[in-house]
N, C-alpha and C. Protein backbone atom coordinates (compact mmCIF):
# COMPACT_ATOMS: atom_id res chain seq x y z
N UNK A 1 16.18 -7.37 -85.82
CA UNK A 1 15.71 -8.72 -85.67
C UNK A 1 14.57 -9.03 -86.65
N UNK A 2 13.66 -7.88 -86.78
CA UNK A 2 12.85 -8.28 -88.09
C UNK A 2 13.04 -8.88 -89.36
N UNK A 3 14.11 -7.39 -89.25
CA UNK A 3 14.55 -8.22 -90.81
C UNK A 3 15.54 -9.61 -90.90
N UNK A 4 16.00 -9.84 -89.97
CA UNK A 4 16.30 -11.51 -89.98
C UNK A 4 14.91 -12.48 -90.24
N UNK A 5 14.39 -12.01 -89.22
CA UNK A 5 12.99 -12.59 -89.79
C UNK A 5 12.38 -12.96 -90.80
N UNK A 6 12.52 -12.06 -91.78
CA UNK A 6 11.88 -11.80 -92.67
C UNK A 6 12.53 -12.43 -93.72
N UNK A 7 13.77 -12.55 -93.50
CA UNK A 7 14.72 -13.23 -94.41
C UNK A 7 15.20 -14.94 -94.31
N UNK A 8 14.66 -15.00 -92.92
CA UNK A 8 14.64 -16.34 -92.75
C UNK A 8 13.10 -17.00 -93.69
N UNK A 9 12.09 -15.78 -93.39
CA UNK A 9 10.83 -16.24 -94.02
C UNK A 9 11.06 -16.21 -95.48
N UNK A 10 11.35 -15.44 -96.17
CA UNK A 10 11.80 -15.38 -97.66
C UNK A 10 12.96 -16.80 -97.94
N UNK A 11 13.66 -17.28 -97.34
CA UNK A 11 14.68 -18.14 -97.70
C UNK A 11 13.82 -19.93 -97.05
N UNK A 12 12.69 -19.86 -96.78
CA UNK A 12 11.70 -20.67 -96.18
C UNK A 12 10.55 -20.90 -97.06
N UNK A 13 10.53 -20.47 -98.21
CA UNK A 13 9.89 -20.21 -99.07
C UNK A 13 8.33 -19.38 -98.15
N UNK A 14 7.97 -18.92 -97.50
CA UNK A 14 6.78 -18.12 -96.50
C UNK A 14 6.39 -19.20 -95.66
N UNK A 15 6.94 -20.47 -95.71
CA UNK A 15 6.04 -21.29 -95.07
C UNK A 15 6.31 -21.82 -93.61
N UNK A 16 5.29 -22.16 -92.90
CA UNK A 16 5.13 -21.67 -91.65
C UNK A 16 5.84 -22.58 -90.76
N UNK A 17 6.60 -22.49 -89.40
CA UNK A 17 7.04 -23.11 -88.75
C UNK A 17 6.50 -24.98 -88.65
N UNK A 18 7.53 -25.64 -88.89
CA UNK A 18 7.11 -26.96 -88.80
C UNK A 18 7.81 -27.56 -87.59
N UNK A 19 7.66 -28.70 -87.27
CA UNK A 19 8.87 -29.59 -86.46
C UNK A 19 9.02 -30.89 -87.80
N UNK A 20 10.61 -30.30 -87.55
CA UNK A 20 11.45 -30.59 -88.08
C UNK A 20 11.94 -32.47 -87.92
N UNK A 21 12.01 -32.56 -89.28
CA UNK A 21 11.91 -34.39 -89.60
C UNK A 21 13.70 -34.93 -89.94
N UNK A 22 13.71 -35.85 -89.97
CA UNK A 22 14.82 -36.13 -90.47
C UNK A 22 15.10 -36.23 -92.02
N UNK A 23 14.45 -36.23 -92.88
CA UNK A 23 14.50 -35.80 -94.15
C UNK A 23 14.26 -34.45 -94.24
N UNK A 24 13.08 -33.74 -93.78
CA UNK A 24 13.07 -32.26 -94.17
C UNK A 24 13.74 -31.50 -93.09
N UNK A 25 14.64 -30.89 -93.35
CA UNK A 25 15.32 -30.26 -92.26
C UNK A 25 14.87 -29.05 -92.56
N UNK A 26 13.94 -28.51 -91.76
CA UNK A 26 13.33 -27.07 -91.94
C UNK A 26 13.69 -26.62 -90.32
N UNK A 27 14.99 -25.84 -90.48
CA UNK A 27 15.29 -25.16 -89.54
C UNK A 27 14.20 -23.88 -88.82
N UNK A 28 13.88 -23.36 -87.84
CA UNK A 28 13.23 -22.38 -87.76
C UNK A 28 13.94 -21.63 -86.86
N UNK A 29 13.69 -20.32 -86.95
CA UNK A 29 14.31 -19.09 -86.12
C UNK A 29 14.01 -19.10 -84.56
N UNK A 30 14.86 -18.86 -83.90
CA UNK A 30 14.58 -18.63 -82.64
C UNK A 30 15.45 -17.86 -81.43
N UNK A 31 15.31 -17.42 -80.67
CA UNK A 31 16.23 -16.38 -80.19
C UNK A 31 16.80 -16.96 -78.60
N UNK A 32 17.83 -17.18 -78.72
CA UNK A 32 18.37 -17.49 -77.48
C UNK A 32 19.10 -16.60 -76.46
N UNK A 33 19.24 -15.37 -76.97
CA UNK A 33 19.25 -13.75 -76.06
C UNK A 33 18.52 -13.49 -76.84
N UNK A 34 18.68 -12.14 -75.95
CA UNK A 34 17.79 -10.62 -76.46
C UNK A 34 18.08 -10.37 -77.71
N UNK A 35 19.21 -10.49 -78.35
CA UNK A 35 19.63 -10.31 -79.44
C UNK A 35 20.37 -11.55 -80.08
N UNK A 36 20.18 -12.38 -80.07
CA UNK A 36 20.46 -13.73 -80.51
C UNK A 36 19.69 -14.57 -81.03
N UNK A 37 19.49 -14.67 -82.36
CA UNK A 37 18.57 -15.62 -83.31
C UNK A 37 19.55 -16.59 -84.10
N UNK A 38 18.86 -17.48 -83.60
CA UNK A 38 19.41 -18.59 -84.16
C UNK A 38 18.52 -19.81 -85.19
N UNK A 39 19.03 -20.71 -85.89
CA UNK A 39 17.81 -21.70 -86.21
C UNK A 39 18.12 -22.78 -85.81
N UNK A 40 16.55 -22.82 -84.91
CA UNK A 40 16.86 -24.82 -84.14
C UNK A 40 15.92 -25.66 -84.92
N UNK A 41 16.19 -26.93 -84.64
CA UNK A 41 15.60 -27.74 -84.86
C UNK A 41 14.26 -28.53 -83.60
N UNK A 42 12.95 -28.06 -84.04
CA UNK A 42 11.93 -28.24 -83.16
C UNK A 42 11.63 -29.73 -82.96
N UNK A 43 11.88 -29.91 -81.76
CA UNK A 43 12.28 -31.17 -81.50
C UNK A 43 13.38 -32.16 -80.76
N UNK A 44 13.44 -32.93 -79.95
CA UNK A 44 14.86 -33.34 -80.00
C UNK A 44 15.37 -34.43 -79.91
N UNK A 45 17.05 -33.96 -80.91
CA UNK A 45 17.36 -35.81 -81.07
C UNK A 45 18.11 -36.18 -80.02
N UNK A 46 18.05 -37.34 -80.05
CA UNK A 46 18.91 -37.98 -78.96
C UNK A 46 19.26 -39.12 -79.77
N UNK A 47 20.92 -39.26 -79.10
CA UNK A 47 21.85 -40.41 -80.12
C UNK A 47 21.85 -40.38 -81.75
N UNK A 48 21.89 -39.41 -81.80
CA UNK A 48 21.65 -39.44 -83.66
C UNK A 48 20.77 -39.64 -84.12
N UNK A 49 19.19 -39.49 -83.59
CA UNK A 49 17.74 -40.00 -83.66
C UNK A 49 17.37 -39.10 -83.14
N UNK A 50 15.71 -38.96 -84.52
CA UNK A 50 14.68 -38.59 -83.82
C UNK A 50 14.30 -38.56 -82.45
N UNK A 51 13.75 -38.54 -80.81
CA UNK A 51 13.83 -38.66 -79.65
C UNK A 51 12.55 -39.71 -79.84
N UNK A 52 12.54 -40.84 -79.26
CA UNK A 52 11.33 -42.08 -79.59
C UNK A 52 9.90 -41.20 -78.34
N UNK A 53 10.71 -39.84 -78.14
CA UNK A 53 9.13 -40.08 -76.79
C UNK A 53 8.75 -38.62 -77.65
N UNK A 54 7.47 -38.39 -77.32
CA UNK A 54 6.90 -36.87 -77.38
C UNK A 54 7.81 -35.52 -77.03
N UNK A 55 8.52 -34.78 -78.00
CA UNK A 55 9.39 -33.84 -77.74
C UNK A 55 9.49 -32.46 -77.76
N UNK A 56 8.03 -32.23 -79.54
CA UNK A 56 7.77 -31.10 -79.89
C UNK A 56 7.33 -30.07 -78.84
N UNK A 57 6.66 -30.88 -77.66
CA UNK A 57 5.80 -30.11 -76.97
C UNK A 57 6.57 -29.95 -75.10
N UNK A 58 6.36 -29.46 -74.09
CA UNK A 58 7.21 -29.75 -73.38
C UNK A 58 5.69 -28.99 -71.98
N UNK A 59 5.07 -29.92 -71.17
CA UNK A 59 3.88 -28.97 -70.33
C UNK A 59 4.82 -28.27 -69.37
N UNK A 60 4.38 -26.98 -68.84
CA UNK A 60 4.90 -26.28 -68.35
C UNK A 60 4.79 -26.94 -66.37
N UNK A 61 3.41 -27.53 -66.45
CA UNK A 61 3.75 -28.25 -64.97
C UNK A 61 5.02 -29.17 -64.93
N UNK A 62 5.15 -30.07 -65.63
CA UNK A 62 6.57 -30.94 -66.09
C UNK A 62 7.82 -30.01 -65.52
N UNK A 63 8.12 -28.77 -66.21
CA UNK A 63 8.75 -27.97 -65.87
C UNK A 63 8.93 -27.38 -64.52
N UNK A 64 7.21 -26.62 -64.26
CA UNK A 64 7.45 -26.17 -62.61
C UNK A 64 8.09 -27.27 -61.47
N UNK A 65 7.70 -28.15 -61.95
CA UNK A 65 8.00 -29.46 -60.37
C UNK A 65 9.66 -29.68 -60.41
N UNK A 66 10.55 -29.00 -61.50
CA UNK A 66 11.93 -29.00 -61.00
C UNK A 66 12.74 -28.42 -60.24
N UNK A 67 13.62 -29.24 -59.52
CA UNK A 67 14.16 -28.48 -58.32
C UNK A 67 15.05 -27.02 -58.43
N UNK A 68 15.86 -27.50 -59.11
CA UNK A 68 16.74 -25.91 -59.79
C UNK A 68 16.47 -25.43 -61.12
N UNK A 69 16.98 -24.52 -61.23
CA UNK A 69 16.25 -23.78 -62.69
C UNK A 69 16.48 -24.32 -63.54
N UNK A 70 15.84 -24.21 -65.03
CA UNK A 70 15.51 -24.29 -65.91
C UNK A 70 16.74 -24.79 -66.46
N UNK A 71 17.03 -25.27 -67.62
CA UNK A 71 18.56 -25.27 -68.31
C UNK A 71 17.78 -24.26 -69.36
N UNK A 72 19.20 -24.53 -70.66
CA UNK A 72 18.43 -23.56 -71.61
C UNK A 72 17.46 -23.11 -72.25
N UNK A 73 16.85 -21.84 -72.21
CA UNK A 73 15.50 -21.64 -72.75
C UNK A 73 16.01 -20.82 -74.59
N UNK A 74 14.40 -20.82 -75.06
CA UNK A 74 14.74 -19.48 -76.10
C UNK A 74 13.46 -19.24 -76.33
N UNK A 75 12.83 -18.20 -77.44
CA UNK A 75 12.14 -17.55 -77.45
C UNK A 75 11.58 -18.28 -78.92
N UNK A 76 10.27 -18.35 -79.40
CA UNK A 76 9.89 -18.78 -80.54
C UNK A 76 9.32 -18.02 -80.75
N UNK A 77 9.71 -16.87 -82.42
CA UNK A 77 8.86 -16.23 -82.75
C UNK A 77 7.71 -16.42 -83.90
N UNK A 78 6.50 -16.26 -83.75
CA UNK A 78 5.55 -16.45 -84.86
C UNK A 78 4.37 -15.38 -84.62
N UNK A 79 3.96 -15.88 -86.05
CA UNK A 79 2.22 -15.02 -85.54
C UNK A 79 0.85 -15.52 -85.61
N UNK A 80 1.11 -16.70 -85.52
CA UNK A 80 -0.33 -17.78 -84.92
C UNK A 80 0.44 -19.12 -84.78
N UNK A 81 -0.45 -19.82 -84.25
CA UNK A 81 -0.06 -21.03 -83.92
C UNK A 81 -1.38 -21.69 -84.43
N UNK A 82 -1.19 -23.58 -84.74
CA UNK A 82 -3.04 -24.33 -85.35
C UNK A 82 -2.98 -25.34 -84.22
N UNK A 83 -4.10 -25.57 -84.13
CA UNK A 83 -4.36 -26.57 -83.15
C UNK A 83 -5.44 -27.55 -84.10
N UNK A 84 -5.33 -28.86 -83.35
CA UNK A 84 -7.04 -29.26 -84.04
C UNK A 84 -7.80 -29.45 -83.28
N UNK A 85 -9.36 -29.33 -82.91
CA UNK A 85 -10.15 -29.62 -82.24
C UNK A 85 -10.97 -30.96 -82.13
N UNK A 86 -10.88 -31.41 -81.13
CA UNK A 86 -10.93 -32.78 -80.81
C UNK A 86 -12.55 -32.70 -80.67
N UNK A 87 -13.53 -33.80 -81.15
CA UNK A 87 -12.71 -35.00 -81.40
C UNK A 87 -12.94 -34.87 -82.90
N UNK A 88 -13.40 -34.01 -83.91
CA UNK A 88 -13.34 -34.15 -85.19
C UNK A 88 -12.45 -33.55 -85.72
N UNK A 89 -11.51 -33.20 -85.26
CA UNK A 89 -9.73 -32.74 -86.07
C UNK A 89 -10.04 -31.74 -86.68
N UNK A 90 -11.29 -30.89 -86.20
CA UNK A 90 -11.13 -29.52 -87.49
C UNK A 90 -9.91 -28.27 -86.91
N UNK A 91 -9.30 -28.10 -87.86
CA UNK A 91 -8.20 -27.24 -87.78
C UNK A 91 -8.37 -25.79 -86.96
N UNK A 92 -7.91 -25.20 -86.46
CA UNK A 92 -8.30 -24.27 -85.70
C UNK A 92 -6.61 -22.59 -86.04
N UNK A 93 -6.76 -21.98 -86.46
CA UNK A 93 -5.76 -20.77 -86.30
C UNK A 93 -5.96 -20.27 -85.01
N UNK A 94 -4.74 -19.72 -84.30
CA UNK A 94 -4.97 -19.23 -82.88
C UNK A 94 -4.03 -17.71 -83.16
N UNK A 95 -4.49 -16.73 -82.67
CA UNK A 95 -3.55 -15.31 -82.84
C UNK A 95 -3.94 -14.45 -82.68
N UNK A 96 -3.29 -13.61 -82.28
CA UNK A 96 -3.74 -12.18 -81.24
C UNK A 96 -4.61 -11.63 -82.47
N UNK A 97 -5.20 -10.69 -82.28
CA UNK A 97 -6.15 -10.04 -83.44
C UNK A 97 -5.06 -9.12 -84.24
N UNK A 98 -5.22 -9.45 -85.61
CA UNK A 98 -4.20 -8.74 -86.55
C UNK A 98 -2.84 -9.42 -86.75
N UNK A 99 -2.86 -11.05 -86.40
CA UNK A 99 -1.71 -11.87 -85.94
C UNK A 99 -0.06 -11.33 -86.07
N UNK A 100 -0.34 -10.09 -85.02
CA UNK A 100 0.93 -9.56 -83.91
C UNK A 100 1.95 -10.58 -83.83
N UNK A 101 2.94 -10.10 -83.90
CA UNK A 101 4.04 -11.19 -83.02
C UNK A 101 4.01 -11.73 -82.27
N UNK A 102 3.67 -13.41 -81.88
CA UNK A 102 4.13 -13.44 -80.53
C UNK A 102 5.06 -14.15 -80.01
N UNK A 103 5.60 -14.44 -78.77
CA UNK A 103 6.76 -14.80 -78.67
C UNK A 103 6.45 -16.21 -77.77
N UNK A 104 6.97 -17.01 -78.26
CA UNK A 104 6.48 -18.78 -77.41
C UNK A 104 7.48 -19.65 -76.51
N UNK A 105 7.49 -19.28 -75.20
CA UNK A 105 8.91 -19.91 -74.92
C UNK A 105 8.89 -21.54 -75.20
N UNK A 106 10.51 -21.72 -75.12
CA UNK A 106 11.00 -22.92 -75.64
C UNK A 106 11.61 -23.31 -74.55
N UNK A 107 12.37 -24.46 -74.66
CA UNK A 107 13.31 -25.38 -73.66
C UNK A 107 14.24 -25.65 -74.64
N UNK A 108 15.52 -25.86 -74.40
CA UNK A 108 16.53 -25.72 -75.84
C UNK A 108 17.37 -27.36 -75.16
N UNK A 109 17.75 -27.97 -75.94
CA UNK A 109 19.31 -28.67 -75.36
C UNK A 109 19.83 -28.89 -76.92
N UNK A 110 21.29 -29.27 -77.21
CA UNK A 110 21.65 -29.64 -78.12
C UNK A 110 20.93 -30.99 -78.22
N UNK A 111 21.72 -31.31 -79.89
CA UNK A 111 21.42 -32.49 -80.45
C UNK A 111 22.07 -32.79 -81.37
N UNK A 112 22.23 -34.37 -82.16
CA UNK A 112 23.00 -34.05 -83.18
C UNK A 112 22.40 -35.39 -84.34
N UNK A 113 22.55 -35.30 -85.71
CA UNK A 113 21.93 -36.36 -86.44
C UNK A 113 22.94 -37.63 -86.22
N UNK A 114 21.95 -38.50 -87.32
CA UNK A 114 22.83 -39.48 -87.47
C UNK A 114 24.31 -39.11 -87.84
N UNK A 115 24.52 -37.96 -88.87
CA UNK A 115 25.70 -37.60 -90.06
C UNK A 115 26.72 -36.86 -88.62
N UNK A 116 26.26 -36.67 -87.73
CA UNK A 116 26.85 -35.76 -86.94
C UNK A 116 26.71 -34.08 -86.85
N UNK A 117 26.03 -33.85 -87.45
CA UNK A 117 25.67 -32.55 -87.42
C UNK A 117 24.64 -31.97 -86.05
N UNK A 118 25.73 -31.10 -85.38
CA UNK A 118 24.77 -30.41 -84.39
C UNK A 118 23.75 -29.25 -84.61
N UNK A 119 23.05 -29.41 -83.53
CA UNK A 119 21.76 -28.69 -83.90
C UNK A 119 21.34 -28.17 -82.39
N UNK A 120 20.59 -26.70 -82.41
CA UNK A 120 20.23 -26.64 -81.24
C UNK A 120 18.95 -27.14 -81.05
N UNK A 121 18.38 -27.83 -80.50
CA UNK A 121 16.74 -28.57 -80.64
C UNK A 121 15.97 -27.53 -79.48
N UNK A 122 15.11 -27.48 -80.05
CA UNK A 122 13.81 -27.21 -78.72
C UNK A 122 12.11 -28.08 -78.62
N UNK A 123 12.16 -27.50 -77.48
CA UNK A 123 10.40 -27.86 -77.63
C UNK A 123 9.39 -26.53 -76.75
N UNK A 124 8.45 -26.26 -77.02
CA UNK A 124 7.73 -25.84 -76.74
C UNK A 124 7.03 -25.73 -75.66
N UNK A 125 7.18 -24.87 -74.82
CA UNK A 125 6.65 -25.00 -73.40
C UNK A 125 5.00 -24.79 -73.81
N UNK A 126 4.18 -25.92 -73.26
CA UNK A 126 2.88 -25.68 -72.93
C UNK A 126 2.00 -25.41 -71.70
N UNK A 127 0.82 -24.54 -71.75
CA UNK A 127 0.40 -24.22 -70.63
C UNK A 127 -1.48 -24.67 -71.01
N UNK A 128 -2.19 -24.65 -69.89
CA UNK A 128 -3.53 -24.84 -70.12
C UNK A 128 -4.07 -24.03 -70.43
N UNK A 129 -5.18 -24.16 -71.78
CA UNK A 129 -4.95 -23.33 -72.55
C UNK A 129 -6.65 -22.09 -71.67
N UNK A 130 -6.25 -20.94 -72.62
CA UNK A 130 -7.25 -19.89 -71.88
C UNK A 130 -8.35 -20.25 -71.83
N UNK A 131 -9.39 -19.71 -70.82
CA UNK A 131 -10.78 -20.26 -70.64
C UNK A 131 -11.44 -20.13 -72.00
N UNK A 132 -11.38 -18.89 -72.78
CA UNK A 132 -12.40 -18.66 -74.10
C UNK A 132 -11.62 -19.68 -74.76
N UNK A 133 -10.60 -20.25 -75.06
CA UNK A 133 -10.36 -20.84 -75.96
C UNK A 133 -10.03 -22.67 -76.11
N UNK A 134 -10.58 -22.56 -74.48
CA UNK A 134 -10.18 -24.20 -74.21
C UNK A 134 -11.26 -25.48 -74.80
N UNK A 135 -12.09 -25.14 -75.79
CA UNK A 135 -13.09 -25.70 -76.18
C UNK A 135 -12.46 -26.13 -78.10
N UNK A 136 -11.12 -25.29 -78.25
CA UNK A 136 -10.39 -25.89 -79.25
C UNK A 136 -9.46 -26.31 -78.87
N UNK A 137 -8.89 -26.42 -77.94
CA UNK A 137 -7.94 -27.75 -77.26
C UNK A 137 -7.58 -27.11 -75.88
N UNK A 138 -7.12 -27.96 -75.24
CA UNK A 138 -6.73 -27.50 -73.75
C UNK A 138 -5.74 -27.52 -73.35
N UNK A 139 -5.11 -27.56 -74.44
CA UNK A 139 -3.58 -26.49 -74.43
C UNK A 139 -2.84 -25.69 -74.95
N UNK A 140 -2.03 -24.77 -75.01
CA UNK A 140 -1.77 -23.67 -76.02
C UNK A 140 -0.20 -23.14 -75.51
N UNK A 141 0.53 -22.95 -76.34
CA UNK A 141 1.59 -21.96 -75.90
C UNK A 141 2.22 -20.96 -74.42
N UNK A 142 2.96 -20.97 -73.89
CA UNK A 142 3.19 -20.22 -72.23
C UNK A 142 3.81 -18.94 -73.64
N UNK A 143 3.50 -17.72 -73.37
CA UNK A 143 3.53 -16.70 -74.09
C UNK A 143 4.21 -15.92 -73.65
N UNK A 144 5.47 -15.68 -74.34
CA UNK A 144 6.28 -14.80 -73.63
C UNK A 144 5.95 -12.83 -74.06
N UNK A 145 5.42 -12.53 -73.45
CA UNK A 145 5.62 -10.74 -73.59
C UNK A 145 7.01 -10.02 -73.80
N UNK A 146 7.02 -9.17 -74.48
CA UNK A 146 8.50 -8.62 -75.02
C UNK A 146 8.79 -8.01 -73.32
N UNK A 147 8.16 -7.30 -72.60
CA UNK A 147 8.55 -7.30 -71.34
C UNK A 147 8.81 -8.21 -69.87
N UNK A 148 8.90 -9.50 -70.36
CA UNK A 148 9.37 -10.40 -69.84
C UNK A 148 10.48 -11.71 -70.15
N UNK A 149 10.74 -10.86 -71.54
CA UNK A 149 11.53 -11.67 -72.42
C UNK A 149 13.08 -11.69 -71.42
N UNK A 150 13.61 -11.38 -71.18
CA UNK A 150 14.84 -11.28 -70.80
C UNK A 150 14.85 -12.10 -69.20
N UNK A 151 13.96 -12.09 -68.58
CA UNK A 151 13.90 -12.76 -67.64
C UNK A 151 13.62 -14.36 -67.77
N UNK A 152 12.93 -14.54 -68.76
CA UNK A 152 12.00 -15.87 -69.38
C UNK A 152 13.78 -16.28 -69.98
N UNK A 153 14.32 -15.65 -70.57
CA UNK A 153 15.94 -15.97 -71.38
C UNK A 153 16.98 -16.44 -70.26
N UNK A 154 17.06 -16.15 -69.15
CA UNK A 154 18.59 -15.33 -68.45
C UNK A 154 18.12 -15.84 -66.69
N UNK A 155 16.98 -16.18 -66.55
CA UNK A 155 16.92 -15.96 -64.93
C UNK A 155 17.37 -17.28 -64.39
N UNK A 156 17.90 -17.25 -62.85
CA UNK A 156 18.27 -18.77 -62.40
C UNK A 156 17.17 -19.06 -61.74
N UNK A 157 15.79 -18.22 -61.31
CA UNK A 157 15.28 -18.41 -60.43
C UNK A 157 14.64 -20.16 -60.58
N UNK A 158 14.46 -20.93 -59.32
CA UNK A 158 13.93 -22.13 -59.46
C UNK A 158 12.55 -22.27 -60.41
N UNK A 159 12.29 -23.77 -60.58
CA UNK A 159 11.69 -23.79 -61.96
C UNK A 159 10.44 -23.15 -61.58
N UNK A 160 9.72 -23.71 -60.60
CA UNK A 160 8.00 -23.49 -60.48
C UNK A 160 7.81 -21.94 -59.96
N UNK A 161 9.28 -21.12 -60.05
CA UNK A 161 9.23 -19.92 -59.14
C UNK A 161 8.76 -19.31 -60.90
N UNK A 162 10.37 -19.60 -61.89
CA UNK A 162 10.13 -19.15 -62.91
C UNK A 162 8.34 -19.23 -64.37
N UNK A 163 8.26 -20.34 -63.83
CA UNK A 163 7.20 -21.02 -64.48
C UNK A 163 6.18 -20.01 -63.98
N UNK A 164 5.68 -20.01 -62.77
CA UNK A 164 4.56 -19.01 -62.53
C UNK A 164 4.76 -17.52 -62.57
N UNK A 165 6.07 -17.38 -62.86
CA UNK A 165 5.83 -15.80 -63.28
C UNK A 165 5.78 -15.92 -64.68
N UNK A 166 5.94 -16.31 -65.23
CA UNK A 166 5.85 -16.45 -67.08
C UNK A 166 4.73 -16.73 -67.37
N UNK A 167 3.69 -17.44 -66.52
CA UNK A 167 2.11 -17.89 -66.53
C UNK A 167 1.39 -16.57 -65.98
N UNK A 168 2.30 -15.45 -65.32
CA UNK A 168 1.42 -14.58 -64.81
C UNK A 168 1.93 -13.61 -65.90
N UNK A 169 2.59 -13.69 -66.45
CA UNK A 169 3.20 -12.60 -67.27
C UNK A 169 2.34 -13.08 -69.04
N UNK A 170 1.96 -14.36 -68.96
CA UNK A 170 1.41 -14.37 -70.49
C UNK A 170 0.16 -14.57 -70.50
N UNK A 171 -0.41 -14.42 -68.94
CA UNK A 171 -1.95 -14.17 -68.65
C UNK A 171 -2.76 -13.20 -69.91
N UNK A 172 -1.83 -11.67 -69.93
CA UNK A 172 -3.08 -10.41 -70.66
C UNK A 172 -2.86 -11.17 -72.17
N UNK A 173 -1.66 -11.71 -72.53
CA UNK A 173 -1.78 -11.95 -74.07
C UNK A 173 -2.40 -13.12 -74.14
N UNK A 174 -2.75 -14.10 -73.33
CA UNK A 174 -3.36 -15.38 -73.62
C UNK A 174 -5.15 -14.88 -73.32
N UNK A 175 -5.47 -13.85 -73.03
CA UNK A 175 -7.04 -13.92 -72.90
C UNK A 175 -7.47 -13.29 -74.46
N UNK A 176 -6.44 -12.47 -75.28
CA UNK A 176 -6.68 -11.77 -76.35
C UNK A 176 -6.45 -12.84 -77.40
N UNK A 177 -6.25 -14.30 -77.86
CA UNK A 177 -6.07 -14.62 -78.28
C UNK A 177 -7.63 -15.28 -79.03
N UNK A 178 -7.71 -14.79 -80.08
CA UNK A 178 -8.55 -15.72 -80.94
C UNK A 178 -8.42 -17.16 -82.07
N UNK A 179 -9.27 -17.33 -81.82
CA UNK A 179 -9.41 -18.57 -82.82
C UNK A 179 -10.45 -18.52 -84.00
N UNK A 180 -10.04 -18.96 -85.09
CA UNK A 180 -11.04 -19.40 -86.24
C UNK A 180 -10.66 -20.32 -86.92
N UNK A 181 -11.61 -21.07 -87.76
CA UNK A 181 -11.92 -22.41 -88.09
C UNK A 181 -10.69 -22.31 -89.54
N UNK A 182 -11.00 -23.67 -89.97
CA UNK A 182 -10.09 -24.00 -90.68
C UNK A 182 -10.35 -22.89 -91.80
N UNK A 183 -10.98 -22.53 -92.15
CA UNK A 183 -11.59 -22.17 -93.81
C UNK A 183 -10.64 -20.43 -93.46
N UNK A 184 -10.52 -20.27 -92.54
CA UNK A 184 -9.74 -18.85 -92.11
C UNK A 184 -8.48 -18.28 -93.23
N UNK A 185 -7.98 -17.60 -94.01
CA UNK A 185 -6.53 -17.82 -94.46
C UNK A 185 -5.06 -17.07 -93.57
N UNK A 186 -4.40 -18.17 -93.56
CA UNK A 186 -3.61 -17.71 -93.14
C UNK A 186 -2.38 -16.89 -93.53
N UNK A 187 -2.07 -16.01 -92.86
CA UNK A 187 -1.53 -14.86 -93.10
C UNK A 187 0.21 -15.40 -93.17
N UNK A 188 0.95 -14.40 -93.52
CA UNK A 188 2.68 -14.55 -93.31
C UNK A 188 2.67 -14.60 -92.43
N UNK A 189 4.17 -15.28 -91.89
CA UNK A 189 4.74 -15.68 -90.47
C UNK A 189 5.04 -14.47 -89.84
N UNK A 190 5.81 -13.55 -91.07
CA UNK A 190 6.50 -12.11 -90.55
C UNK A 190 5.88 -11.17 -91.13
């Protein structure tokens, strides 16, 4: 799986996960099994369109308050994520120390453009973000651990059942997470 990675990053010219526009179609990697990488489009369309509401992002309470499980999830891999810090927009890098892999769950549904071309879309499950770090925004990524990956992929359990074990499961990697200011450089994806 690395080296897919790595080859998705080389054929990406190194550059870092975007959500994806209707002119730049910058697919990004993402894993919908354990062994299943695919490239979606971050974001989602609806009717052959961009989606007119907020899509990139998806809060994980939104999620818990559903009655039956989840529909499709996948896994987003990177090794930091930016935020900006409100209210003067300074840029912020977020990533485990030595920016480790980490894994970001998603919410998946199809989609398709205007031209007809399907796409698997996602968005980003968000959670409130860790106490040390909620002073650069107050929200951040639900973090999937490689030992909870398969459950976070595959489980039917109901949503707010699934949701709080994935919040208890990305508890140890969300307290290790640092931040630094814009002037920081950022490293490869892979």
């Amino acid at each position: 799986m690395i080296d897919a990675l790595r080859t998705w990053s080389a054929s990406n010219d190194g550059k870092t996960l975007l959500p994806t526009g209707i002119k730049a179609r910058n697919l990004n990697p993402i894993f919908t099994g354990l062994s299943t990488l695919t490239l979606g489009w971050w974001g989602y369309l609806v009717d052959g369109a961009k989606a007119r509401f907020p899509s990139i992002n998806t809060k994980s309470e939104r999620l818990a308050a559903g009655k039956g499980p989840i529909g499709s999830r996948a896994i987003v891999p990177a090794s930091y994520w930016r935020e900006f810090q409100k209210p003067n927009k300074a840029l912020h890098h977020l990533s485990l120390p030595g920016n480790d892999l980490l894994g970001l769950a998603a919410v998946t549904r199809r989609g398709r453009t205007a031209d007809g071309q399907e796409y698997t879309c996602y968005s980003l499950v968000m959670q409130p973000a860790a106490d040390h770090i909620s002073g650069i925004h107050d929200r951040m990524p639900l973090l999937i651990p490689a030992g909870f990956a398969e459950e976070w992929l595959t489980s039917m359990a109901p949503a707010g059942q699934l949701i709080d074990a994935a919040r208890g499961a990305s508890q140890p990697l969300a307290t290790e997470i640092i931040g630094t200011g814009q002037g920081a450089a950022a490293e490869p994806l892979f």
